[in-house]
PDB file of N, CA and C in Angstrom:
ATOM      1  N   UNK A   1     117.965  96.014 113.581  1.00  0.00           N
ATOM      2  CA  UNK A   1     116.911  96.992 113.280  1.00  0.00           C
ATOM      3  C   UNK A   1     117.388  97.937 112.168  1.00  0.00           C
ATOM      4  N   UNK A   2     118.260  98.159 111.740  1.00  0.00           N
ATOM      5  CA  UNK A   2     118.954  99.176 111.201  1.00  0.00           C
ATOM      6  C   UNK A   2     119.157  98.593 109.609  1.00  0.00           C
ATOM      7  N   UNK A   3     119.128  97.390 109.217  1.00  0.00           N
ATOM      8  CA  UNK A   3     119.340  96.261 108.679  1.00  0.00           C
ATOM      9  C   UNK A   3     117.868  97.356 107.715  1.00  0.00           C
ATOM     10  N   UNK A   4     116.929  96.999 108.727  1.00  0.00           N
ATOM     11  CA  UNK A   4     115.159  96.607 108.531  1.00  0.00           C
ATOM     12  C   UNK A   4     114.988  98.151 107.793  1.00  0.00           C
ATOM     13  N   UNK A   5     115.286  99.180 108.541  1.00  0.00           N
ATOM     14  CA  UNK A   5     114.739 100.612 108.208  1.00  0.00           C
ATOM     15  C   UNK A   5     115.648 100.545 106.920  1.00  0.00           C
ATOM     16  N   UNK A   6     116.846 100.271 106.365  1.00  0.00           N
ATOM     17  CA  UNK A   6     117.207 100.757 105.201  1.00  0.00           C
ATOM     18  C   UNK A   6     117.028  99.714 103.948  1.00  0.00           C
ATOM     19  N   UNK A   7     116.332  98.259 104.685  1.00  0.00           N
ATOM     20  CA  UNK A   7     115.546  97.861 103.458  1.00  0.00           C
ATOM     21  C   UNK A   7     114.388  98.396 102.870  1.00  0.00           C
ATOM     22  N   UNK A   8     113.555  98.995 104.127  1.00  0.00           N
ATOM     23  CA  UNK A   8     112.397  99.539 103.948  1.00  0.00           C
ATOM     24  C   UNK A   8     112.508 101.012 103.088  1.00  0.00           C
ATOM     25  N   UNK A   9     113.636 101.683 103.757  1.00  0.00           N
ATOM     26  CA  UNK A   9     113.965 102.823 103.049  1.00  0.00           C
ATOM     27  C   UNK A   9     114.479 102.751 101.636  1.00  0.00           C
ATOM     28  N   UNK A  10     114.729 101.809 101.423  1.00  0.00           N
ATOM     29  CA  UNK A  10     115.205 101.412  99.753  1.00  0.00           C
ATOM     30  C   UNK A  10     113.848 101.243  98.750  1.00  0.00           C
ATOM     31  N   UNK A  11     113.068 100.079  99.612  1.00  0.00           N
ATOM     32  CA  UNK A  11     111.845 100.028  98.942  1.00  0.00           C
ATOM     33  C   UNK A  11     111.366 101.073  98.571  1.00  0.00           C
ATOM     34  N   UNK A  12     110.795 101.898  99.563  1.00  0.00           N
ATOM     35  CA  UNK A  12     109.864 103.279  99.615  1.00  0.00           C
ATOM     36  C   UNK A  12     110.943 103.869  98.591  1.00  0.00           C
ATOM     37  N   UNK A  13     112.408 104.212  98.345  1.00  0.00           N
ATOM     38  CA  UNK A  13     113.009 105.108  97.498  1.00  0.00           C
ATOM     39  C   UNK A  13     112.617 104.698  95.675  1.00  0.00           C
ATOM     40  N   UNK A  14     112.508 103.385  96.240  1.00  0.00           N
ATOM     41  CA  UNK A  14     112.249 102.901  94.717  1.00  0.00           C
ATOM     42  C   UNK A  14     110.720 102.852  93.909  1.00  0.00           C
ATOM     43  N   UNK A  15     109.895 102.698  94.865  1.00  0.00           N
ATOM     44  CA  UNK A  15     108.713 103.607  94.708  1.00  0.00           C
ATOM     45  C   UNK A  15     108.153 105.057  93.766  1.00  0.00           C
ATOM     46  N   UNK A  16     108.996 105.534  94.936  1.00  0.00           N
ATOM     47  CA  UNK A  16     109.019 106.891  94.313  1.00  0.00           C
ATOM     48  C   UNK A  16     109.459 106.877  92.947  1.00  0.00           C
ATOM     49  N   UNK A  17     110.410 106.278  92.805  1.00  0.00           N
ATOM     50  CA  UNK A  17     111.243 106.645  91.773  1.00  0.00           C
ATOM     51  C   UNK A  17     110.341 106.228  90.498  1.00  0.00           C
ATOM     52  N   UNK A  18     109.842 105.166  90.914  1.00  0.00           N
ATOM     53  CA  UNK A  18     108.885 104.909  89.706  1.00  0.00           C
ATOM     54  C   UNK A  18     107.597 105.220  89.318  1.00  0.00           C
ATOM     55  N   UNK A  19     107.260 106.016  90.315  1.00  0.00           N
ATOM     56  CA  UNK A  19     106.460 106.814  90.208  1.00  0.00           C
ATOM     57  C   UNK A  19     106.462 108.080  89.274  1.00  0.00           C
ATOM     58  N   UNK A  20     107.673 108.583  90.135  1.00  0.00           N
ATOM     59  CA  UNK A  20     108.439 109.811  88.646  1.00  0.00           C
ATOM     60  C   UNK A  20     108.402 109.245  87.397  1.00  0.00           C
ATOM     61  N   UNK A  21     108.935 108.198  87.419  1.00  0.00           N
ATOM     62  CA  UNK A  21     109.208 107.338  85.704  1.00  0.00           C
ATOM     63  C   UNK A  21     108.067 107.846  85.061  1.00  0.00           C
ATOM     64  N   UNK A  22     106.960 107.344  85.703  1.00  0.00           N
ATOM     65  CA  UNK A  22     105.574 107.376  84.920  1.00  0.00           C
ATOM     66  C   UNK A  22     105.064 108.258  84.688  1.00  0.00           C
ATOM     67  N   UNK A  23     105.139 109.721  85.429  1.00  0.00           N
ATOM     68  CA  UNK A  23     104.985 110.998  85.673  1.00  0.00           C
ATOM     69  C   UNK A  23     106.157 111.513  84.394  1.00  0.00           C
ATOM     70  N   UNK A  24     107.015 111.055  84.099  1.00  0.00           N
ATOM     71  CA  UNK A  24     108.367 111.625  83.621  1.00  0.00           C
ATOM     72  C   UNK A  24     107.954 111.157  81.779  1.00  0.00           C
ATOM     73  N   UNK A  25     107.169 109.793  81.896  1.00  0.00           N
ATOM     74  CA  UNK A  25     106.977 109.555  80.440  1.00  0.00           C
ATOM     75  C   UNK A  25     105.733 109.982  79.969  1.00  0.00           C
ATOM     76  N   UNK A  26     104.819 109.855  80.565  1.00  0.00           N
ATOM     77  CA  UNK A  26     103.730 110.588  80.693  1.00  0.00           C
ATOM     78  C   UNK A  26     103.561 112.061  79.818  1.00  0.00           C
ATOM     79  N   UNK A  27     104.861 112.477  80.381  1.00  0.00           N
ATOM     80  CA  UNK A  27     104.934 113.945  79.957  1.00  0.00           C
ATOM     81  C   UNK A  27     105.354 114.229  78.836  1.00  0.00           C
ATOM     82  N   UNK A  28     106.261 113.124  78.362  1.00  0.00           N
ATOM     83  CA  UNK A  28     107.195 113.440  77.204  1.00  0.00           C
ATOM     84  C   UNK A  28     105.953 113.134  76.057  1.00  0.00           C
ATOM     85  N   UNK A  29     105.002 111.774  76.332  1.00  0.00           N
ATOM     86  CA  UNK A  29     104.251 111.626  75.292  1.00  0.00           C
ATOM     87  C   UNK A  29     103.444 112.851  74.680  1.00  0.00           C
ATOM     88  N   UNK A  30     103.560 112.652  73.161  1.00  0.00           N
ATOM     89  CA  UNK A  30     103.153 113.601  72.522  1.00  0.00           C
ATOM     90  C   UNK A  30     101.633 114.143  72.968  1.00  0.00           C
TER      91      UNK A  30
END
């Protein structure tokens, strides 16, 4: 089980993260 929650928790982290990306370039564009 433990295996399961920190694949899942990786997914969901990586998510996010690319979420920011887009939020992060988004911003820079002129």
């Amino acid at each position: 089980m433990g295996s399961l929650v920190k694949k899942r928790r990786k997914k969901m982290r990586r998510h996010k993260y690319r979420k920011m990306l887009k939020r992060y370039r988004r911003r820079k564009r002129p």
